[in-house]
C-alpha atoms as a PDB file:
ATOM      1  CA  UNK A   1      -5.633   0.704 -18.104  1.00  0.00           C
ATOM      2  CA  UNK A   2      -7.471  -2.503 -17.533  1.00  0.00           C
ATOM      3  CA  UNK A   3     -10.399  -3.638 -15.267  1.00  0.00           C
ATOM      4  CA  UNK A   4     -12.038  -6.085 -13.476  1.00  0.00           C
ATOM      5  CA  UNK A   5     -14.923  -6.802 -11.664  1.00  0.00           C
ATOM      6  CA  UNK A   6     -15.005  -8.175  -7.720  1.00  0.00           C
ATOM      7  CA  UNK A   7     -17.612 -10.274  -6.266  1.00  0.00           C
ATOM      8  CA  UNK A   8     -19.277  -7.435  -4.835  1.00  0.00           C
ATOM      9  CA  UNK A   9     -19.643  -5.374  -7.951  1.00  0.00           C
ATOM     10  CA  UNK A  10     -16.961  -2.909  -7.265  1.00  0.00           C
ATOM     11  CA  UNK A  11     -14.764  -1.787 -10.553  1.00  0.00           C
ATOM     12  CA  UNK A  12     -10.742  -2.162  -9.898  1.00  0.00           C
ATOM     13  CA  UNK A  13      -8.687  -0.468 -12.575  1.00  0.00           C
ATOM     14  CA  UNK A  14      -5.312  -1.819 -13.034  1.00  0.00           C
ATOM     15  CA  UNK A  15      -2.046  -0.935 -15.109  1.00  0.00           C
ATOM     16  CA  UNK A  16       0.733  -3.710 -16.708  1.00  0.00           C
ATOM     17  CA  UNK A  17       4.405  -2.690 -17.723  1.00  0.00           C
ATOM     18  CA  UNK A  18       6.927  -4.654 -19.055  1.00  0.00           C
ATOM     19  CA  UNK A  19       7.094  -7.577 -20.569  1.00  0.00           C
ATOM     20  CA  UNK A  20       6.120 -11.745 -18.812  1.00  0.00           C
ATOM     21  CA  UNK A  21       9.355 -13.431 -18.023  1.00  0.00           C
ATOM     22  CA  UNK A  22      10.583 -16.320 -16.342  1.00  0.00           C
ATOM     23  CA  UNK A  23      10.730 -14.313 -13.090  1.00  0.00           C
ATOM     24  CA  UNK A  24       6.925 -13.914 -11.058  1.00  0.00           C
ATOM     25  CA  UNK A  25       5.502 -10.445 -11.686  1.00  0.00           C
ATOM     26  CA  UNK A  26       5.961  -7.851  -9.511  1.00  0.00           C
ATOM     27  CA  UNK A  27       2.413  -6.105  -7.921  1.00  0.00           C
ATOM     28  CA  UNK A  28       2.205  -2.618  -6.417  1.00  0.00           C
ATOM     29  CA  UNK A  29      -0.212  -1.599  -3.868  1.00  0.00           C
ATOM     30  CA  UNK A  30      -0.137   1.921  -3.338  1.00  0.00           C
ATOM     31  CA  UNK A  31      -1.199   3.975  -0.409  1.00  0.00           C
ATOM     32  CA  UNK A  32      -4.133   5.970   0.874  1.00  0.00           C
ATOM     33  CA  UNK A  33      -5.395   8.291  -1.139  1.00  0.00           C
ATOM     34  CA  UNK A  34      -2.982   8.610  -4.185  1.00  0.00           C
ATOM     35  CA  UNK A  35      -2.966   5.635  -7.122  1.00  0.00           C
ATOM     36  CA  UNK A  36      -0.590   3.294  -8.566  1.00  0.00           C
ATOM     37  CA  UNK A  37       0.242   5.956 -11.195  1.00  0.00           C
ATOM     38  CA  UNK A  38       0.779   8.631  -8.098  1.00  0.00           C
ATOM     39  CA  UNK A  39       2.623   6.508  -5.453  1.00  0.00           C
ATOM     40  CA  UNK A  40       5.037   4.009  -7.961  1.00  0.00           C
ATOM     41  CA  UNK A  41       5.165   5.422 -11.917  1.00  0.00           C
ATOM     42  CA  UNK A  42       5.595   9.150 -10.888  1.00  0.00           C
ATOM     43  CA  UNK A  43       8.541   8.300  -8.630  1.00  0.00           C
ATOM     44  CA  UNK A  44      10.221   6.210 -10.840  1.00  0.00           C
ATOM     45  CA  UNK A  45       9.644   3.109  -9.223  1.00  0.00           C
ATOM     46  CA  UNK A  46       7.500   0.905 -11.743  1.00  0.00           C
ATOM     47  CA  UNK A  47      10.538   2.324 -14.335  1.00  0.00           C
ATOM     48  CA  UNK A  48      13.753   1.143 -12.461  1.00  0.00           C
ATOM     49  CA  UNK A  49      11.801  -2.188 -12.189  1.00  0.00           C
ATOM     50  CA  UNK A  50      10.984  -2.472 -16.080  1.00  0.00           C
ATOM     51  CA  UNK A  51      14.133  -1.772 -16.803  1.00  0.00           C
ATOM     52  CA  UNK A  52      15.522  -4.712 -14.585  1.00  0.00           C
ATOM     53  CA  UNK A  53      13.221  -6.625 -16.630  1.00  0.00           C
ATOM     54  CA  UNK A  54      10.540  -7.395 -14.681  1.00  0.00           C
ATOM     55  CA  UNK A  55       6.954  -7.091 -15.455  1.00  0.00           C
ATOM     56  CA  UNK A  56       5.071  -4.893 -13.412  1.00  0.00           C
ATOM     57  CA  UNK A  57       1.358  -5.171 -12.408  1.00  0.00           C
ATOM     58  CA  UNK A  58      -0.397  -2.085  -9.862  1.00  0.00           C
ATOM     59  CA  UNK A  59      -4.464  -1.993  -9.058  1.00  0.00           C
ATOM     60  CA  UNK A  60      -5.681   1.142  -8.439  1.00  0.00           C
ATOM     61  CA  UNK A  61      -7.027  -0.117  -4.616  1.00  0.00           C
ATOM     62  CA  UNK A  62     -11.293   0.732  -4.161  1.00  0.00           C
ATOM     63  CA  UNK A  63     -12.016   4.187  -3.477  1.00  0.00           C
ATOM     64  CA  UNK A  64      -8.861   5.337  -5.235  1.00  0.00           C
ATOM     65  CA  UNK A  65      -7.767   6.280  -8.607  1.00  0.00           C
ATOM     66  CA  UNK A  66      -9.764   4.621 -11.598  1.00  0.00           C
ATOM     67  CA  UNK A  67     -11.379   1.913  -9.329  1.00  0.00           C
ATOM     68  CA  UNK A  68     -14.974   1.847  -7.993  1.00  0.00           C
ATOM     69  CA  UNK A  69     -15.820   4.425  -5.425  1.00  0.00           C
ATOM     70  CA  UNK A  70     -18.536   3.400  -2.902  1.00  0.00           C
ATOM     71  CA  UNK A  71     -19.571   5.408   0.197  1.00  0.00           C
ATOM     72  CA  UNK A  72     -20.530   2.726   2.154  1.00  0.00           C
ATOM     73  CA  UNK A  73     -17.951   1.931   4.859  1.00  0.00           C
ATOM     74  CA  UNK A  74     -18.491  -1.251   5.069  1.00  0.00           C
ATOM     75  CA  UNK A  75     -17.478  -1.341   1.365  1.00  0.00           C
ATOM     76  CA  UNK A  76     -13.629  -0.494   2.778  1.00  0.00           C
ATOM     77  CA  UNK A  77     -10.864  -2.390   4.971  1.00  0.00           C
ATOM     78  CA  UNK A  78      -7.403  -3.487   3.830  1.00  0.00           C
ATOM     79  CA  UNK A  79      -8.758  -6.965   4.333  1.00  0.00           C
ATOM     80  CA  UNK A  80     -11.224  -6.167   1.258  1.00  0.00           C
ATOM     81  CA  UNK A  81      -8.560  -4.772  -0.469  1.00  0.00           C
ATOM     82  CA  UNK A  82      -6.744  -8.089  -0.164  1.00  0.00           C
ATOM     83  CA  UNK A  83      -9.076 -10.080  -1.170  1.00  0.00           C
ATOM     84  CA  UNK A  84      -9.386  -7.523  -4.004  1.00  0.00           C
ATOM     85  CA  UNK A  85      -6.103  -8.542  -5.058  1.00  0.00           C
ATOM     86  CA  UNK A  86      -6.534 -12.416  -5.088  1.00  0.00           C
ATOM     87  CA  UNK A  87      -9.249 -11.682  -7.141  1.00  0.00           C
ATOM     88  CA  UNK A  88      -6.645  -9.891  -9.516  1.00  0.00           C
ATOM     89  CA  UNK A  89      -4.628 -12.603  -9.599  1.00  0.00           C
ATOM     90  CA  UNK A  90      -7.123 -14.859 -10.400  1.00  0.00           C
ATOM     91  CA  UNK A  91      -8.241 -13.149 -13.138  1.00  0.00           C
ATOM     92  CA  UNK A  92      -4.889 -12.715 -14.979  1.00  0.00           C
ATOM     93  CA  UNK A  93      -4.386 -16.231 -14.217  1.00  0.00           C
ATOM     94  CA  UNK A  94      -1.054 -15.900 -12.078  1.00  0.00           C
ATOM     95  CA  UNK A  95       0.195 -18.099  -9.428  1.00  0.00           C
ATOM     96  CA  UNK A  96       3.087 -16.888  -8.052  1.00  0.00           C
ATOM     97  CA  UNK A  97       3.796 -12.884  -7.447  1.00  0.00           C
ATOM     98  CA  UNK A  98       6.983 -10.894  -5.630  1.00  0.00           C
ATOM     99  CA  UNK A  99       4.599  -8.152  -3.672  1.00  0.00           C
ATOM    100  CA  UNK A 100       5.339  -4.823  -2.994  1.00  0.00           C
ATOM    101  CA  UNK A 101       2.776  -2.652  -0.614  1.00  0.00           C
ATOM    102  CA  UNK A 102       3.432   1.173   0.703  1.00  0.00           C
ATOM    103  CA  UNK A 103       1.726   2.504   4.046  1.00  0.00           C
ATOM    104  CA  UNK A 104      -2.020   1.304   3.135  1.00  0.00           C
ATOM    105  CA  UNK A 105      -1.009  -0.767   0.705  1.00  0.00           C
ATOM    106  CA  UNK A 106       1.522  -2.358   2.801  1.00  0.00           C
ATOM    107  CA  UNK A 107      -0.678  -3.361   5.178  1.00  0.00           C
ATOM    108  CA  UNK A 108      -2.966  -4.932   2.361  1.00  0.00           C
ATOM    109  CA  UNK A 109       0.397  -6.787   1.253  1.00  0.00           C
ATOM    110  CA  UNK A 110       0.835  -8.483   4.619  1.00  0.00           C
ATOM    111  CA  UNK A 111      -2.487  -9.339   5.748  1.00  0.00           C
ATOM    112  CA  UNK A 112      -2.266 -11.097   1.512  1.00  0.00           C
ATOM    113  CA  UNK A 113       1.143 -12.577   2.385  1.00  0.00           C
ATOM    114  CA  UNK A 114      -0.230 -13.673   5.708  1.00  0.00           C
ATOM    115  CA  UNK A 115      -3.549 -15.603   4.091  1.00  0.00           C
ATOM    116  CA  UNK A 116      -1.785 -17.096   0.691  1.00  0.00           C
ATOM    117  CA  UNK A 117       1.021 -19.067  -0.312  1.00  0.00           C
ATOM    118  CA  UNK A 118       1.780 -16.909  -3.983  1.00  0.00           C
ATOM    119  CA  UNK A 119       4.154 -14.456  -2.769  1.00  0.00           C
ATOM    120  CA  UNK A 120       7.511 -15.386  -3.413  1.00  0.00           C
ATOM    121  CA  UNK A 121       9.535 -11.894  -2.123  1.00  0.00           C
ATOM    122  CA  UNK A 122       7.356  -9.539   0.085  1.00  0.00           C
ATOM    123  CA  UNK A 123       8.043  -5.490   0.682  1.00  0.00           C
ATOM    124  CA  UNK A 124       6.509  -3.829   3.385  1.00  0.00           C
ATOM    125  CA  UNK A 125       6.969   0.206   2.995  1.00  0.00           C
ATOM    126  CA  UNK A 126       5.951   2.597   4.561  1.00  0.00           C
ATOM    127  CA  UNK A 127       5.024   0.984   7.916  1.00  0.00           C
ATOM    128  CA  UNK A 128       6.625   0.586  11.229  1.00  0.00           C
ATOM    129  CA  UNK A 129       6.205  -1.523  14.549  1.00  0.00           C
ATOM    130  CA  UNK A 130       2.505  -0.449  14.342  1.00  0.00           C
ATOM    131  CA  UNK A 131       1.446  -3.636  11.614  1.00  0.00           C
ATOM    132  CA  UNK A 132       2.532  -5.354  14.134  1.00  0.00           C
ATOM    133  CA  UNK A 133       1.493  -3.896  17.330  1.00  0.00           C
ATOM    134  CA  UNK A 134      -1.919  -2.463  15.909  1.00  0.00           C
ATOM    135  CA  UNK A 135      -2.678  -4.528  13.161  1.00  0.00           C
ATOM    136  CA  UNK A 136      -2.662  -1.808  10.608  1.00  0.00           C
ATOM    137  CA  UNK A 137      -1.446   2.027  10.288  1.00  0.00           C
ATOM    138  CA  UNK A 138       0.043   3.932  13.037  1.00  0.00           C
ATOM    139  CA  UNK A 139      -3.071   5.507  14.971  1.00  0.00           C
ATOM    140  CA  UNK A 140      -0.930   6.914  17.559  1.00  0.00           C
ATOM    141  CA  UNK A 141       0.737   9.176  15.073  1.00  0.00           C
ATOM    142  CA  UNK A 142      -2.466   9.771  12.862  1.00  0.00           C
ATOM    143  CA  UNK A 143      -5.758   9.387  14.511  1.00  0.00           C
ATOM    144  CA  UNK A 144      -8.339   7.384  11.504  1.00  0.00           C
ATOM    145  CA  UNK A 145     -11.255   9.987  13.013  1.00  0.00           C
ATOM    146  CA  UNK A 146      -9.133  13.027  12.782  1.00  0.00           C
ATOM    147  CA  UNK A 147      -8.273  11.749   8.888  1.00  0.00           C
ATOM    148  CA  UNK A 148     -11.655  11.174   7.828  1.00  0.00           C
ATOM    149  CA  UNK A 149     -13.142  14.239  10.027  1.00  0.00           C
ATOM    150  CA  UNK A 150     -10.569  17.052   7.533  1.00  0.00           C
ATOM    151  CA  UNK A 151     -11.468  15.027   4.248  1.00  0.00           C
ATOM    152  CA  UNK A 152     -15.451  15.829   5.138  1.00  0.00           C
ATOM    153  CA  UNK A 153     -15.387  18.951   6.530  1.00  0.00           C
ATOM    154  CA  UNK A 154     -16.060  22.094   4.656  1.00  0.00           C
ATOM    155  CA  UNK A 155     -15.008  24.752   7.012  1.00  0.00           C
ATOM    156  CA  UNK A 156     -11.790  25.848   5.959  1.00  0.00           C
ATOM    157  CA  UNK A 157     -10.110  26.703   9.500  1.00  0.00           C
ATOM    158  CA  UNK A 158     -10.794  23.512  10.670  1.00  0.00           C
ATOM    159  CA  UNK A 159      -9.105  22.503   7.407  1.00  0.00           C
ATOM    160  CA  UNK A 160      -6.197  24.396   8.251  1.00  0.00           C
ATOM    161  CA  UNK A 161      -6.141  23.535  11.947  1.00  0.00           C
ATOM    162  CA  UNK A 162      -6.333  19.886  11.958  1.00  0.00           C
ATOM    163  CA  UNK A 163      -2.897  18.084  12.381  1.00  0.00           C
ATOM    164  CA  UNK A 164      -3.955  15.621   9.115  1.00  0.00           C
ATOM    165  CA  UNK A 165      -4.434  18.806   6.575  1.00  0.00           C
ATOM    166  CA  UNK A 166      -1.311  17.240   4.769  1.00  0.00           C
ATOM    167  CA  UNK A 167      -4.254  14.430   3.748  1.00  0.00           C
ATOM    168  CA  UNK A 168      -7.389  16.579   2.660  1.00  0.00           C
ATOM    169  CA  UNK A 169      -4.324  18.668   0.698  1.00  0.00           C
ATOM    170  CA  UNK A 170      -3.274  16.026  -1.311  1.00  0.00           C
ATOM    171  CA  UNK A 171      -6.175  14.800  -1.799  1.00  0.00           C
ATOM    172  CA  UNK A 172      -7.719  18.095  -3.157  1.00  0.00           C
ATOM    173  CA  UNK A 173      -4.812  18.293  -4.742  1.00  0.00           C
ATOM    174  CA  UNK A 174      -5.521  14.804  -7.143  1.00  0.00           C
ATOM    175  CA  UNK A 175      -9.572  15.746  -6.829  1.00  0.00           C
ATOM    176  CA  UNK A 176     -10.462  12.545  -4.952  1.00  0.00           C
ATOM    177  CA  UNK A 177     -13.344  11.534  -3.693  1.00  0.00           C
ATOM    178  CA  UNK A 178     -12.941  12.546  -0.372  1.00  0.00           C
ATOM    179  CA  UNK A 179     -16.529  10.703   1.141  1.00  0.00           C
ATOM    180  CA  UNK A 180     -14.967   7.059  -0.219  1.00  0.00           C
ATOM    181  CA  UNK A 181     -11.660   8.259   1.177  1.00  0.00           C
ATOM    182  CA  UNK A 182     -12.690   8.862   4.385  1.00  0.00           C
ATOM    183  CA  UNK A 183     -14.925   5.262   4.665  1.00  0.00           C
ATOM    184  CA  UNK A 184     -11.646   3.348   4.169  1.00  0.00           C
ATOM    185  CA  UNK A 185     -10.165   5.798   7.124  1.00  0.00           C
ATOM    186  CA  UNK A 186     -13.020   4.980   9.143  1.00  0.00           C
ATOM    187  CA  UNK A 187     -12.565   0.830   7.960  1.00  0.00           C
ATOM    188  CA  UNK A 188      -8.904   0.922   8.466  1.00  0.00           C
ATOM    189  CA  UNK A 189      -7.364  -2.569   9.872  1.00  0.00           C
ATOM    190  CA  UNK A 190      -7.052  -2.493  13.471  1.00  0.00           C
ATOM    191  CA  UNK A 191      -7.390  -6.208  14.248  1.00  0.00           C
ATOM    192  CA  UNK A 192      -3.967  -8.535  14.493  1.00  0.00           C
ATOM    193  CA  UNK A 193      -2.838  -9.904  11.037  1.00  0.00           C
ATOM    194  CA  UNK A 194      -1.317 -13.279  11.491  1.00  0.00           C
ATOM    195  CA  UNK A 195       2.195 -12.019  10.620  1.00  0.00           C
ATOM    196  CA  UNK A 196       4.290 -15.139  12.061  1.00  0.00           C
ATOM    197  CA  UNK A 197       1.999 -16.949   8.732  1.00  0.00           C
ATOM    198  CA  UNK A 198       4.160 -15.511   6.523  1.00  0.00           C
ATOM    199  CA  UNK A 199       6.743 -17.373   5.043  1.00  0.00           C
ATOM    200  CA  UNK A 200       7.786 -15.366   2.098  1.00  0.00           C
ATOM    201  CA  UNK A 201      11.149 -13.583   2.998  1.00  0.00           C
ATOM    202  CA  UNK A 202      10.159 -10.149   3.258  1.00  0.00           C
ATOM    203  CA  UNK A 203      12.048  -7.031   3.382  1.00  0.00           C
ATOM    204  CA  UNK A 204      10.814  -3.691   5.921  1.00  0.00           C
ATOM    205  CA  UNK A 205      12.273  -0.939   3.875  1.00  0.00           C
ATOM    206  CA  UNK A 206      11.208   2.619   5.665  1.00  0.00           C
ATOM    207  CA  UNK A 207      12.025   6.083   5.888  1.00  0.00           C
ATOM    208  CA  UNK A 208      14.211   7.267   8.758  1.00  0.00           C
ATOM    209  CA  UNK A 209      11.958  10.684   8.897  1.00  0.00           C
ATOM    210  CA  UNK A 210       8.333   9.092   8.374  1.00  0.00           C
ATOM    211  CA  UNK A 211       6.245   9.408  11.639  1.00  0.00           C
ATOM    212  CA  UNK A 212       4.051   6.207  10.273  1.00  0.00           C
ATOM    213  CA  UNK A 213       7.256   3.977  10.249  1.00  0.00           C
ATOM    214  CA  UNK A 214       8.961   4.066  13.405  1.00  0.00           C
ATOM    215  CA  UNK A 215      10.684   1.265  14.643  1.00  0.00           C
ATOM    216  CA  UNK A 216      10.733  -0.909  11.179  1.00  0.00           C
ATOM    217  CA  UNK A 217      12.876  -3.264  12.630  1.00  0.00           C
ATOM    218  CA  UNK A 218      10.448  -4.521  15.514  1.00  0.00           C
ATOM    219  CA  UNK A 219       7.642  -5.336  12.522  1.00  0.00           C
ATOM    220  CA  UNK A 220      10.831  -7.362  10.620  1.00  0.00           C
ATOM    221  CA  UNK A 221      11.128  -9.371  14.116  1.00  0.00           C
ATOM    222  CA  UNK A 222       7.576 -10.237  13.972  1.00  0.00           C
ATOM    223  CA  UNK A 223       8.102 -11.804  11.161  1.00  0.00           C
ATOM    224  CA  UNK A 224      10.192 -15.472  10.394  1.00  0.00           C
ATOM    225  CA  UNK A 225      13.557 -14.142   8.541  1.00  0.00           C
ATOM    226  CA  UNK A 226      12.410 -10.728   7.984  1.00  0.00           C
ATOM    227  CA  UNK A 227      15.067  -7.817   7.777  1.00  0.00           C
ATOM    228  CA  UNK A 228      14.291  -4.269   7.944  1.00  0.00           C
ATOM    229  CA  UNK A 229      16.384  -1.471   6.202  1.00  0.00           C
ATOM    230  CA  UNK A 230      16.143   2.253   6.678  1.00  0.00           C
ATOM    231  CA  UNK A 231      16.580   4.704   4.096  1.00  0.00           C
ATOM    232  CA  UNK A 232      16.537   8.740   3.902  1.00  0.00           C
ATOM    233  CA  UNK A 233      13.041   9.799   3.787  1.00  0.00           C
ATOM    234  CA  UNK A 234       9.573  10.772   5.297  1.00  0.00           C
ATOM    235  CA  UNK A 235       6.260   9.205   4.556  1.00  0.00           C
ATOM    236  CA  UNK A 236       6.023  11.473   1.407  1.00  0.00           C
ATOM    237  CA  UNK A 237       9.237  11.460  -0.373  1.00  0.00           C
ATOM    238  CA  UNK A 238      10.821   7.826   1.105  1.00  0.00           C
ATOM    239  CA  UNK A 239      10.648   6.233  -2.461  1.00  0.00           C
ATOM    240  CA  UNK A 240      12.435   9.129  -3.591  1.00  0.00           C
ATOM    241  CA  UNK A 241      15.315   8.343  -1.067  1.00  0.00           C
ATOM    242  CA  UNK A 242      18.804   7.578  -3.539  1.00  0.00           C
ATOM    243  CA  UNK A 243      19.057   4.002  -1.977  1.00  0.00           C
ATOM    244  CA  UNK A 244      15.119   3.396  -2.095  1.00  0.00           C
ATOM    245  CA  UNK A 245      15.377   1.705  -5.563  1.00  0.00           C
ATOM    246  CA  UNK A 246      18.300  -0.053  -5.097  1.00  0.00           C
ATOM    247  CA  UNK A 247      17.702  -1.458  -2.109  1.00  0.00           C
ATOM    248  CA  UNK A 248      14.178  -2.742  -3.523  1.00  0.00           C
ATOM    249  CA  UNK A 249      15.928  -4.434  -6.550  1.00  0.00           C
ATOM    250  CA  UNK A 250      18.344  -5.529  -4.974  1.00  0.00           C
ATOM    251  CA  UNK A 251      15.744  -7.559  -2.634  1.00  0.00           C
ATOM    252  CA  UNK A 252      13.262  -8.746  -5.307  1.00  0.00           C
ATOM    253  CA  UNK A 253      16.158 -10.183  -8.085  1.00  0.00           C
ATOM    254  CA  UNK A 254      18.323 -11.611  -5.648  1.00  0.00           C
END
């Protein structure tokens, strides 16, 4: 693990696999609440793309993981997080990345791909119409208040009541720090990202079964020469889908 510092003082952790090679690295941003670690190693993800020799490069995002973990919500927003991850960039000194972002981190990805010319192949996963129609996660399916509302509460049978348990679970469940976790709920994007911007060919790879990634082919449409692809899979166990990896290789070393 590896960090650096942003230019407002907050400590990202980041991971490297593989070794540099002629082709751009590839750059994981994970979801909300889990880490790079959580969302792409245990899954197998960051190995299948090692092993098609490609080096692999995944922040832990602010308020998750290893990274810095204000409590000021103002601190949060995947627009922070993307400038986060220029700031990355910068400071390993690279140009030119193929970009790979799941639910939050997808969003983070295109509102990146949307701002800067360095992404050469872009994955949005994860995600549905709702980048496009929202500007961010799908609030219809998943109210931000109701999220950050379980991940403060102590009571337990409002715990146990509340339609987003499934998120103070798993978070419990990695002991995050559910205060910071529920500022970036409260921050989440909800203004238009400038997705016609993006000229990096991109690729809207989704689970058939995830409620936060319906319609994955209307978000391809809104954006030039985008294609979506759907593969078995809800919002939790979509990179574990058989034709997950293959389709996202197949994409990014084409």
């Amino acid at each position: 693990m590896e960090r650096f510092r942003t230019t407002d003082g907050i400590s990202i952790a980041y991971r490297r696999w593989g070794d540099p090679s002629a082709r751009p690295p590839v750059v994981l941003h994970h979801g909300f609440i889990v880490d790079a670690v959580t969302n792409f190693e245990a899954p197998g993800v960051v190995a299948a793309l090692v092993g098609a020799g490609r080096h692999v490069i995944a922040p832990d995002a602010r308020g998750h993981g290893a990274s810095g973990k204000p409590h000021d919500t103002a601190a949060y927003g995947e627009e922070r997080m993307a400038r986060d991850l220029i700031q990355l960039l910068d400071h390993l000194g690279m140009r030119e990345i193929d970009l790979v972002g799941y639910s939050m981190g997808a969003v983070v990805s295109a509102i990146f791909a949307a701002n800067h010319d360095r992404v050469r192949r872009l994955v949005l996963s994860g995600v549905g119409a709702a980048v496009a129609e929202l500007g961010g996660l799908d609030v219809r399916a998943m109210p931000p208040s109701e999220v950050a509302a379980v991940l403060l509460t102590e009571s337990r049978s409002a715990i146990e009541s509340s339609p987003a348990v499934g998120f103070r679970t798993l978070a419990d469940a990695l002991g995050a720090d559910r205060v910071a976790l529920a500022a970036q709920a409260n921050a989440a994007n909800r203004t238009p990202i400038a997705l016609e911007r993006i000229t990096a060919p991109t690729l809207v790879l989704a689970g058939a079964d995830d409620p936060l990634a319906v319609r994955p082919q209307d978000l391809a449409a809104a954006i030039p020469g985008a294609r979506s692809r759907v593969v078995s899979g809800d919002h939790m166990t979509t990179l574990r889908s058989p034709a997950y990896l293959p389709a996202l290789l197949d994409f990014l070393n084409s």
